[in-house]
C-alpha atoms as a PDB file:
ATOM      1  CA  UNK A   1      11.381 -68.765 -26.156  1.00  0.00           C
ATOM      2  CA  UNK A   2      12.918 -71.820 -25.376  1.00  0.00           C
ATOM      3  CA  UNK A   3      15.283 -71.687 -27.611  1.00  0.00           C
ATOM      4  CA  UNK A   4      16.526 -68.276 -26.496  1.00  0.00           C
ATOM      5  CA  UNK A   5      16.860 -69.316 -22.770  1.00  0.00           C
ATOM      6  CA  UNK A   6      19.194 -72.798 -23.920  1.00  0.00           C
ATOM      7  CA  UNK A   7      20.889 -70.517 -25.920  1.00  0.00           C
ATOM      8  CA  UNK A   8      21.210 -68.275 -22.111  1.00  0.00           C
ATOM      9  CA  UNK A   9      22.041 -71.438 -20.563  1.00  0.00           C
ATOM     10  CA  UNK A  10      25.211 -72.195 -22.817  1.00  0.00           C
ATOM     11  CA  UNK A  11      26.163 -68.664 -22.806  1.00  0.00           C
ATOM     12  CA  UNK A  12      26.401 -68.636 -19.414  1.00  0.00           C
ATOM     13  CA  UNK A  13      28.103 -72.224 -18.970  1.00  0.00           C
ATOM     14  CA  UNK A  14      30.802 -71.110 -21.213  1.00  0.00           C
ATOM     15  CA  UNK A  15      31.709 -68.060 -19.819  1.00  0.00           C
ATOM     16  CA  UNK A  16      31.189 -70.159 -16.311  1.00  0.00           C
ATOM     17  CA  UNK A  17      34.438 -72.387 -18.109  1.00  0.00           C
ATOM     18  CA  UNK A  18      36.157 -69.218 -19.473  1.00  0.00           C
ATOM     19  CA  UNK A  19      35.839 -67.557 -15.593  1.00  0.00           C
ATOM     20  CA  UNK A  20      37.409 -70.677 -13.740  1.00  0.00           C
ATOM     21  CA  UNK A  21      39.966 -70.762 -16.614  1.00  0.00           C
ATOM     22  CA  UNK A  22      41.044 -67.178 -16.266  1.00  0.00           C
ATOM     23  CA  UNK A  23      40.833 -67.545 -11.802  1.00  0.00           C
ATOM     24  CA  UNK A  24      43.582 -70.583 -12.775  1.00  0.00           C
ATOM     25  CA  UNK A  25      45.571 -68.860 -14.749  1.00  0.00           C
ATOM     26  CA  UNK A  26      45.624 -65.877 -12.251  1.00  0.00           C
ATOM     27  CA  UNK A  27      46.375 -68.234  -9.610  1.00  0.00           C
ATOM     28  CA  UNK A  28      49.624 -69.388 -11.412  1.00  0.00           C
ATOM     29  CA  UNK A  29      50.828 -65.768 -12.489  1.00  0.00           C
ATOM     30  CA  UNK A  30      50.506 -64.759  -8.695  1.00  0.00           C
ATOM     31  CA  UNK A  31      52.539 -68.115  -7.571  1.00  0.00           C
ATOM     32  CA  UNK A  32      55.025 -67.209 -10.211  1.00  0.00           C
ATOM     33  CA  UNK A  33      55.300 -63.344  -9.120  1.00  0.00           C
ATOM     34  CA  UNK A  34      55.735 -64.337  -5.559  1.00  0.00           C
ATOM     35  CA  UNK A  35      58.133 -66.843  -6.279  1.00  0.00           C
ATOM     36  CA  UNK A  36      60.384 -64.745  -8.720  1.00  0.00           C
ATOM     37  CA  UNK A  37      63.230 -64.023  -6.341  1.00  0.00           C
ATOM     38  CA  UNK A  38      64.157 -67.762  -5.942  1.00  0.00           C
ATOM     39  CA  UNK A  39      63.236 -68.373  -9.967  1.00  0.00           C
ATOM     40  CA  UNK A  40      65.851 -65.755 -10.891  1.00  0.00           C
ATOM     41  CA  UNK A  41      68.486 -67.134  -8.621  1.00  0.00           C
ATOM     42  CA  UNK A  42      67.682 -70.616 -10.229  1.00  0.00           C
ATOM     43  CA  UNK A  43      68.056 -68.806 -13.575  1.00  0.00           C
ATOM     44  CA  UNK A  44      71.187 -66.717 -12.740  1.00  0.00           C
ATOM     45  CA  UNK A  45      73.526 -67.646 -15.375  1.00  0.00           C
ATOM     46  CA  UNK A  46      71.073 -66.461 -17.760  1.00  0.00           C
ATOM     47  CA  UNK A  47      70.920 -63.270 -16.980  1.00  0.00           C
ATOM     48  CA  UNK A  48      69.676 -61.121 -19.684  1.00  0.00           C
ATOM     49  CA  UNK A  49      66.490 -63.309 -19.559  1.00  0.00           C
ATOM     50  CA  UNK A  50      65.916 -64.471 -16.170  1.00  0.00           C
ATOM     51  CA  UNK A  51      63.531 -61.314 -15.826  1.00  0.00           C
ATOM     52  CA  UNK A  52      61.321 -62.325 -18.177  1.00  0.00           C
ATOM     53  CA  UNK A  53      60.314 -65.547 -15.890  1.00  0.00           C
ATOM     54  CA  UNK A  54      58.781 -62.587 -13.709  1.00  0.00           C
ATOM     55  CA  UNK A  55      57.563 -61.183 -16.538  1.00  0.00           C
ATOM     56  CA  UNK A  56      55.461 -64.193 -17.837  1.00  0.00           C
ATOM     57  CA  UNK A  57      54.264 -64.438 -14.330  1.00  0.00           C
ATOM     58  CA  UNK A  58      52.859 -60.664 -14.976  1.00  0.00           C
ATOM     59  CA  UNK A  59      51.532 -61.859 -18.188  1.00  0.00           C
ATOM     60  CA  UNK A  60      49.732 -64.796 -16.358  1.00  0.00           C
ATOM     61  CA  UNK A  61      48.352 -62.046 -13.982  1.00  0.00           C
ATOM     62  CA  UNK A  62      47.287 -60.139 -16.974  1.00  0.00           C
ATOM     63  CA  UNK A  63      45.645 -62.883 -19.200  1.00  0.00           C
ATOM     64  CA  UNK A  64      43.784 -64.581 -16.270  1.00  0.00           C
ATOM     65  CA  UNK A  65      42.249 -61.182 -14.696  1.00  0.00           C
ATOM     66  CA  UNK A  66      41.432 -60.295 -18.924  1.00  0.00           C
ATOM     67  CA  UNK A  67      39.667 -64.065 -18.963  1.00  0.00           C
ATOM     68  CA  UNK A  68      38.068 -63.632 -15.595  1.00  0.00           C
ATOM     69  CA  UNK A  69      36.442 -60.110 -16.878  1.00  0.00           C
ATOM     70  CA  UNK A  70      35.684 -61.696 -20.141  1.00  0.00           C
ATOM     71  CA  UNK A  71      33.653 -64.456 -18.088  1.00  0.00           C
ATOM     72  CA  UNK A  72      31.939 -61.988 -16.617  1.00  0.00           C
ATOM     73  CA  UNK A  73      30.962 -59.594 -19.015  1.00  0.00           C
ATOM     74  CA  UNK A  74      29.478 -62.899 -21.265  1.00  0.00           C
ATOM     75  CA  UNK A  75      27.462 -63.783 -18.383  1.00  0.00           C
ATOM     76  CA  UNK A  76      25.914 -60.059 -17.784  1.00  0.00           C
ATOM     77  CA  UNK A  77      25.217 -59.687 -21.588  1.00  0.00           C
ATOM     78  CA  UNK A  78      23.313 -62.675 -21.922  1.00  0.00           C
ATOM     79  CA  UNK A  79      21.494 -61.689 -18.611  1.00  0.00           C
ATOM     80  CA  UNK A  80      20.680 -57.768 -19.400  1.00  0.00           C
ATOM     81  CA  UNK A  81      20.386 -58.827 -23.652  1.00  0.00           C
ATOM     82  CA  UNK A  82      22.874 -56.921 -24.577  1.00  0.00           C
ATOM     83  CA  UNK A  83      23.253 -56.560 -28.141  1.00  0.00           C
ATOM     84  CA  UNK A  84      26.669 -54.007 -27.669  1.00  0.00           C
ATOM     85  CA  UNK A  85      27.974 -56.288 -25.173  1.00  0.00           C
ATOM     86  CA  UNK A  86      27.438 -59.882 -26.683  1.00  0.00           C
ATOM     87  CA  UNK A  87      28.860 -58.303 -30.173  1.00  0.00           C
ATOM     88  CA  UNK A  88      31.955 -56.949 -27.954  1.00  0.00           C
ATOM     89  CA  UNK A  89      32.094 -60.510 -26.335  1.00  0.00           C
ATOM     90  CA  UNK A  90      32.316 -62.199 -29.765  1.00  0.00           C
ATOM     91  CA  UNK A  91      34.631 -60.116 -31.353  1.00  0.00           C
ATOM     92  CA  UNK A  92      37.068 -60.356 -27.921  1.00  0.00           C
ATOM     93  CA  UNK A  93      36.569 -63.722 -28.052  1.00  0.00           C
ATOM     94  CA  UNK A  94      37.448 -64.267 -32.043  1.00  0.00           C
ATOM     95  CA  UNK A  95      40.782 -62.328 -31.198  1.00  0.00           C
ATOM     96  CA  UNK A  96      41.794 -64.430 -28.918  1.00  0.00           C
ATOM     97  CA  UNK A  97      41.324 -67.642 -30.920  1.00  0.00           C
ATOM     98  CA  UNK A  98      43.022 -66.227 -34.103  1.00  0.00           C
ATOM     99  CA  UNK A  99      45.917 -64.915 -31.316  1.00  0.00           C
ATOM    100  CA  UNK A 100      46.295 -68.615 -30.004  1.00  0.00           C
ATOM    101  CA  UNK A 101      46.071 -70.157 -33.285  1.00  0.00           C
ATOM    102  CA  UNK A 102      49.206 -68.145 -34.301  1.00  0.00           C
ATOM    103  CA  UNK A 103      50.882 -68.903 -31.271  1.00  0.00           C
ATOM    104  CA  UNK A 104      50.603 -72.597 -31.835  1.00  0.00           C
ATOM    105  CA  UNK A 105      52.187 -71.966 -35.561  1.00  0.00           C
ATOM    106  CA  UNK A 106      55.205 -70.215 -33.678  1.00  0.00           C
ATOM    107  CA  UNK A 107      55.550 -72.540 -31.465  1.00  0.00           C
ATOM    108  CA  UNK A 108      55.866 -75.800 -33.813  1.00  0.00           C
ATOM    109  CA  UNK A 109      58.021 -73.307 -36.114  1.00  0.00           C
ATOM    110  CA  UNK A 110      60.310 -72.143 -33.460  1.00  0.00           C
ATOM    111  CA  UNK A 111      61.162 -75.367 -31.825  1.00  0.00           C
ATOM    112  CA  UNK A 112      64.911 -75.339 -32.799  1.00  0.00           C
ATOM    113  CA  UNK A 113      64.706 -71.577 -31.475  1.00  0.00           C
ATOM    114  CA  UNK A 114      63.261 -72.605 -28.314  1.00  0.00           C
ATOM    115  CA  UNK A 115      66.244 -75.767 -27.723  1.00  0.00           C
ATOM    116  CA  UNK A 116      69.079 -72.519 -28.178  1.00  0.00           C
ATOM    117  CA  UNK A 117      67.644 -70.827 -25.326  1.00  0.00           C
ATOM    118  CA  UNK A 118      67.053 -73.617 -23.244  1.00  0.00           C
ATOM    119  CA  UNK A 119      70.509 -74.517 -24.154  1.00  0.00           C
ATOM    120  CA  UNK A 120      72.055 -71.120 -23.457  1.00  0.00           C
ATOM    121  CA  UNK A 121      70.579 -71.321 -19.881  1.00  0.00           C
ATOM    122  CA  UNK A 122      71.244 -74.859 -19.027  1.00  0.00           C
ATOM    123  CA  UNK A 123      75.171 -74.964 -20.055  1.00  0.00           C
ATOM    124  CA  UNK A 124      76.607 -72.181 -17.630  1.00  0.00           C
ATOM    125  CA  UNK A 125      74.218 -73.567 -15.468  1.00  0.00           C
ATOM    126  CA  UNK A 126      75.898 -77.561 -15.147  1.00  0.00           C
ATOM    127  CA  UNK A 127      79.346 -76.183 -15.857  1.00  0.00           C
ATOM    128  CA  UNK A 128      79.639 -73.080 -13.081  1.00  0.00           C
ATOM    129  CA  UNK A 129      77.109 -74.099 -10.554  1.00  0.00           C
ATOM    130  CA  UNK A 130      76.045 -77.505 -10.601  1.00  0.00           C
ATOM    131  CA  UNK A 131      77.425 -78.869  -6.956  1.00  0.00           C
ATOM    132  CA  UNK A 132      77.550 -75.119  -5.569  1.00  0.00           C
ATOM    133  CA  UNK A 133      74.548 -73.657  -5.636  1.00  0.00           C
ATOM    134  CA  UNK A 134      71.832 -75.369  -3.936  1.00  0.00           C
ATOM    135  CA  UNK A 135      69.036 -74.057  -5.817  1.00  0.00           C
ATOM    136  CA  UNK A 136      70.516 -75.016  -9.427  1.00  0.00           C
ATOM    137  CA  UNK A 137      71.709 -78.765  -7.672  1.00  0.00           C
ATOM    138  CA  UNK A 138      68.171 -79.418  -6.655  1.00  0.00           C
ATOM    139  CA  UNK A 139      66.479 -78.196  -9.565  1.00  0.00           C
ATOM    140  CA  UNK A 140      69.022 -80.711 -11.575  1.00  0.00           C
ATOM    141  CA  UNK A 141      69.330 -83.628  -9.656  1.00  0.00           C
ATOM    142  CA  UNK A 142      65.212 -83.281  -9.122  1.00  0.00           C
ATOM    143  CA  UNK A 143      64.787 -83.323 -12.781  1.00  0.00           C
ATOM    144  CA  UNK A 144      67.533 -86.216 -13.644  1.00  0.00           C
ATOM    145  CA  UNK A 145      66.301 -88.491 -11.466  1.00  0.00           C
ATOM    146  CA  UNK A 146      62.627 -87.983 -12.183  1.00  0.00           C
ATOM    147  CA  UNK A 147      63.351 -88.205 -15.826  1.00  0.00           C
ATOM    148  CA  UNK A 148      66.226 -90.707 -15.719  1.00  0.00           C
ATOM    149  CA  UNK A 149      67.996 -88.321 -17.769  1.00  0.00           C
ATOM    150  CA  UNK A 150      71.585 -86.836 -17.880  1.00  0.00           C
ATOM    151  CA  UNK A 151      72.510 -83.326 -18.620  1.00  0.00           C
ATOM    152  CA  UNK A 152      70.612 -81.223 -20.970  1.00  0.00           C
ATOM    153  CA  UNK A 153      72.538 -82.881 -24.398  1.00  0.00           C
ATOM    154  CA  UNK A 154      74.266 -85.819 -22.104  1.00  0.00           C
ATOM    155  CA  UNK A 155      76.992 -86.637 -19.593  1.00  0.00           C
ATOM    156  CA  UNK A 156      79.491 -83.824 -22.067  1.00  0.00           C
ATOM    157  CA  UNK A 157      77.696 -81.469 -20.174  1.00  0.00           C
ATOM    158  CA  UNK A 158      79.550 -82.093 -17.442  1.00  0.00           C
ATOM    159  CA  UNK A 159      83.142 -82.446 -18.723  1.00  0.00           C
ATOM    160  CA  UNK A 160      85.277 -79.884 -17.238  1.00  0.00           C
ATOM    161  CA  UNK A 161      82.497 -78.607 -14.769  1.00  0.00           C
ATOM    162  CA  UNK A 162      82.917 -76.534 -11.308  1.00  0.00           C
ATOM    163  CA  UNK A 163      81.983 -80.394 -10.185  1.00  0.00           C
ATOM    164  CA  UNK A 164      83.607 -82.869 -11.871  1.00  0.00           C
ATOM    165  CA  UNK A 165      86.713 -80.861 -11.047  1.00  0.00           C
ATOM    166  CA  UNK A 166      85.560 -80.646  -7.396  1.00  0.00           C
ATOM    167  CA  UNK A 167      85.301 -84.511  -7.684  1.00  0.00           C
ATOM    168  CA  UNK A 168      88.372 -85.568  -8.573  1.00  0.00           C
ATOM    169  CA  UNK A 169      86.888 -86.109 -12.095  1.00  0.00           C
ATOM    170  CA  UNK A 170      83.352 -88.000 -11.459  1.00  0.00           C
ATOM    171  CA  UNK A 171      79.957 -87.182 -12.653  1.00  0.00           C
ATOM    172  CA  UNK A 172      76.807 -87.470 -11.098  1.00  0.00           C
ATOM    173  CA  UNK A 173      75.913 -90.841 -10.385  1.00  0.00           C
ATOM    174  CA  UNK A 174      72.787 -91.221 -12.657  1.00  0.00           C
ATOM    175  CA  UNK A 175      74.654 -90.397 -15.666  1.00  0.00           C
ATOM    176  CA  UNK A 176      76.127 -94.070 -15.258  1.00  0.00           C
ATOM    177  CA  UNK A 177      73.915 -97.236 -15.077  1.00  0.00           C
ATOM    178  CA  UNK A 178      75.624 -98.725 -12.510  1.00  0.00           C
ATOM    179  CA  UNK A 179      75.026 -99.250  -9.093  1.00  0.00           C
ATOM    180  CA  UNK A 180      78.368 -97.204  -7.428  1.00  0.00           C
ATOM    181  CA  UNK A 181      78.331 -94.098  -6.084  1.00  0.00           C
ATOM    182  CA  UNK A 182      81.112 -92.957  -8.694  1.00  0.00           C
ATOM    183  CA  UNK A 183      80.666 -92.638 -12.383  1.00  0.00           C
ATOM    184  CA  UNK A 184      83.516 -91.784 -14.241  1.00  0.00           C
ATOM    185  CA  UNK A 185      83.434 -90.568 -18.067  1.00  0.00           C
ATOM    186  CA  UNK A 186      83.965 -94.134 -19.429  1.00  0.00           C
ATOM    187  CA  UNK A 187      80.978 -95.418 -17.629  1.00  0.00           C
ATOM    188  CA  UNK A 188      79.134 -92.358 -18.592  1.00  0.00           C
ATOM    189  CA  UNK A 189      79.606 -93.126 -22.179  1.00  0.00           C
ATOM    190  CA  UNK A 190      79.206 -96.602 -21.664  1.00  0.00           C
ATOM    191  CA  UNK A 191      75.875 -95.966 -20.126  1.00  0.00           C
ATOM    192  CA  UNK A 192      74.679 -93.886 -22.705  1.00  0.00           C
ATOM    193  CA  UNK A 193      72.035 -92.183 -20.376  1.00  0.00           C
ATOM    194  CA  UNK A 194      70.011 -89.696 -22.773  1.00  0.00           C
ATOM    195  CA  UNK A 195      70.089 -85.851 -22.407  1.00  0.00           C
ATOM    196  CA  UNK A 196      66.829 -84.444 -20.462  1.00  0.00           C
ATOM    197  CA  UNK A 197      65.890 -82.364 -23.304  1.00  0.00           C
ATOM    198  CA  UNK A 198      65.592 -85.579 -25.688  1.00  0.00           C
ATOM    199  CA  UNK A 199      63.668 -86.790 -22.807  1.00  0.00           C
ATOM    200  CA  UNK A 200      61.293 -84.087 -22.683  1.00  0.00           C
ATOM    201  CA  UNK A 201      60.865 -84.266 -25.878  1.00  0.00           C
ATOM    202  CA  UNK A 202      60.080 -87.806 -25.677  1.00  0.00           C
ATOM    203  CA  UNK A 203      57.383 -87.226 -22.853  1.00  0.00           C
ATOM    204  CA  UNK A 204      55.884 -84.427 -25.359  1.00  0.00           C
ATOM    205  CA  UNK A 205      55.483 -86.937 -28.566  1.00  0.00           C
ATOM    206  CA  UNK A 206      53.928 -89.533 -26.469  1.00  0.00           C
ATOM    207  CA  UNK A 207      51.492 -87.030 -24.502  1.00  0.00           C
ATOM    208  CA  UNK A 208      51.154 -85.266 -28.052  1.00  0.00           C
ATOM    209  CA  UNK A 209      47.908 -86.605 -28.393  1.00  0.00           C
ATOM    210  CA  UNK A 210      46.322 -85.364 -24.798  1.00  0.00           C
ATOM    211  CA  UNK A 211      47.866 -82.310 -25.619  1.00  0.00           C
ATOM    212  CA  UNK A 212      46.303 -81.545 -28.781  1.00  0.00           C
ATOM    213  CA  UNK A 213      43.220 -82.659 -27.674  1.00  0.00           C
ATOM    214  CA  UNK A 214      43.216 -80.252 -25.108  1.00  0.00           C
ATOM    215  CA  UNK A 215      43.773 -77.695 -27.191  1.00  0.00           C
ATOM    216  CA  UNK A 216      41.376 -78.870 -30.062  1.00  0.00           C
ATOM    217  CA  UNK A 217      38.399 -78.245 -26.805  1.00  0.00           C
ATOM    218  CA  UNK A 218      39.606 -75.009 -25.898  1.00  0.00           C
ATOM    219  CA  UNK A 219      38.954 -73.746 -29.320  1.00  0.00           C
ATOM    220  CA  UNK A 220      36.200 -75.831 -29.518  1.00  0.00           C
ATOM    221  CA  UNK A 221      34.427 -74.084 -26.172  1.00  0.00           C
ATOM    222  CA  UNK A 222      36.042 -70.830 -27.694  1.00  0.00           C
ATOM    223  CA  UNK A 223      33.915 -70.943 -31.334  1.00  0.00           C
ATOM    224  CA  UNK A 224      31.287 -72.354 -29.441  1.00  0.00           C
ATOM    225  CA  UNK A 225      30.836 -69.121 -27.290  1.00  0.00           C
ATOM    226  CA  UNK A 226      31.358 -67.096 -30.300  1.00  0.00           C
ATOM    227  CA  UNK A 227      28.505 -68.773 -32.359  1.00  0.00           C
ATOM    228  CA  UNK A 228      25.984 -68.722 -29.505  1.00  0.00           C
ATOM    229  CA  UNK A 229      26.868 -64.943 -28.266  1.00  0.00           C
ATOM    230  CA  UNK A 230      26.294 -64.308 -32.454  1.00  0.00           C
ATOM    231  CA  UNK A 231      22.985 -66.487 -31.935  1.00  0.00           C
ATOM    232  CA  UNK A 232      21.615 -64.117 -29.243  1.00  0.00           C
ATOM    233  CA  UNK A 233      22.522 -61.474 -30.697  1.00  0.00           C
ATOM    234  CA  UNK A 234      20.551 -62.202 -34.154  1.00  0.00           C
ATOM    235  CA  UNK A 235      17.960 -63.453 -31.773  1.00  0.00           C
ATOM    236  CA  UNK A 236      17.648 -60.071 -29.949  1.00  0.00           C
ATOM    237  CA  UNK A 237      17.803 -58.520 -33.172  1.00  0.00           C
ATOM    238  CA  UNK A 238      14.903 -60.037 -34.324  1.00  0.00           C
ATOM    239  CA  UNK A 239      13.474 -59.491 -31.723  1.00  0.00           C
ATOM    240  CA  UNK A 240      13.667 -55.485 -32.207  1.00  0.00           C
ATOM    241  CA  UNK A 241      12.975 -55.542 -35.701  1.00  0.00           C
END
């Protein structure tokens, strides 16, 4: 008997876990889906994709609600000893681990892919509106100077730009280590200020560790749930026979 109720207890803190996790991740779909008519200006120049920023906001929506129910319908199972419901649970539950274990292999696989689109976007984006849209400017010069970066690749990013031509030939200033207001090409190159993709890539390999480790728990907490809604429901199954 006591056995069965800690086994109760963890059900129900996991699915407690899984229901704030799915209420965050609805959160940030809904903040995304509101905020899609200033993300797709941001991602103009990259048209044939920008919609799919909304999209993954949807998906967010989707996911998180799907997590939120999931969290739920653990909880009741365990509650009402539901064999049909904690074998459902288990088996939702296993998808989703084997779905997020393949995602992870695509993701490390498709890094290169991932840099082309980034790259697509981020190049019309410098060259044709960098200094006249205010969106793109801000998102740009935010990221720069938070990153100390220059660019997506570097300062050639620039060359022959909407604004260097609207400058009499300058870049921006943080692509040159200096402390004037003007950086010219030279002092650009001089400078050798590194590309903000390198430097988010940097900020990945060093955080590489947190990162996995986060992930490791979440499938951690995930086969835990699925061994103890298993446990219940050989317990209950006992139980009958």
């Amino acid at each position: 008997m006591c056995s069965f109720m800690f086994l109760k207890f963890m059900m129900v803190l996991f699915n407690f876990f899984i229901f704030m996790g799915g209420l965050t991740l609805l959160a940030l779909g809904i903040w995304v889906s509101s905020d899609g008519a200033s993300l797709l200006q941001i991602l103009r120049p990259f048209s044939k994709q920008s919609t799919q920023v909304v999209n993954v906001g949807f998906f967010c929506i989707v996911i998180g609600a799907a997590l939120v129910l999931l969290g739920i319908l653990g909880c009741y199972a365990a509650h009402k000893k539901s064999k049909c419901l904690l074998l459902t649970f288990a088996s939702i539950m296993l998808i989703i681990f084997i779905s997020e274990v393949a995602t992870g292999v695509v993701a490390l696989t498709y890094t290169s892919f991932a840099e082309g689109i980034l790259r697509a976007w981020a190049t019309p984006a410098l060259q044709n509106q960098y200094g006249n849209d205010p969106a793109v400017t801000k998102l740009w010069n935010s990221t720069m100077t938070q990153l100390h970066c220059c660019g997506f690749s570097n300062y050639t990013d620039f060359m022959g730009s909407n604004f260097q031509n609207a400058t009499g030939g300058s870049l921006p200033s943080i692509c040159c280590r200096t402390n004037n207001n003007t950086c010219t090409p030279a002092q650009a190159e001089y400078s050798n200020v590194q590309g903000c993709f390198q430097q988010i890539l940097m900020i990945i390999k060093e955080n590489a560790s947190t990162m996995g480790g986060t992930a490791a728990g979440i499938g951690l907490l995930e086969i835990a749930a699925i061994l103890v809604s298993i446990n219940l429901y050989c317990h209950l199954d006992n139980e009958d026979s």
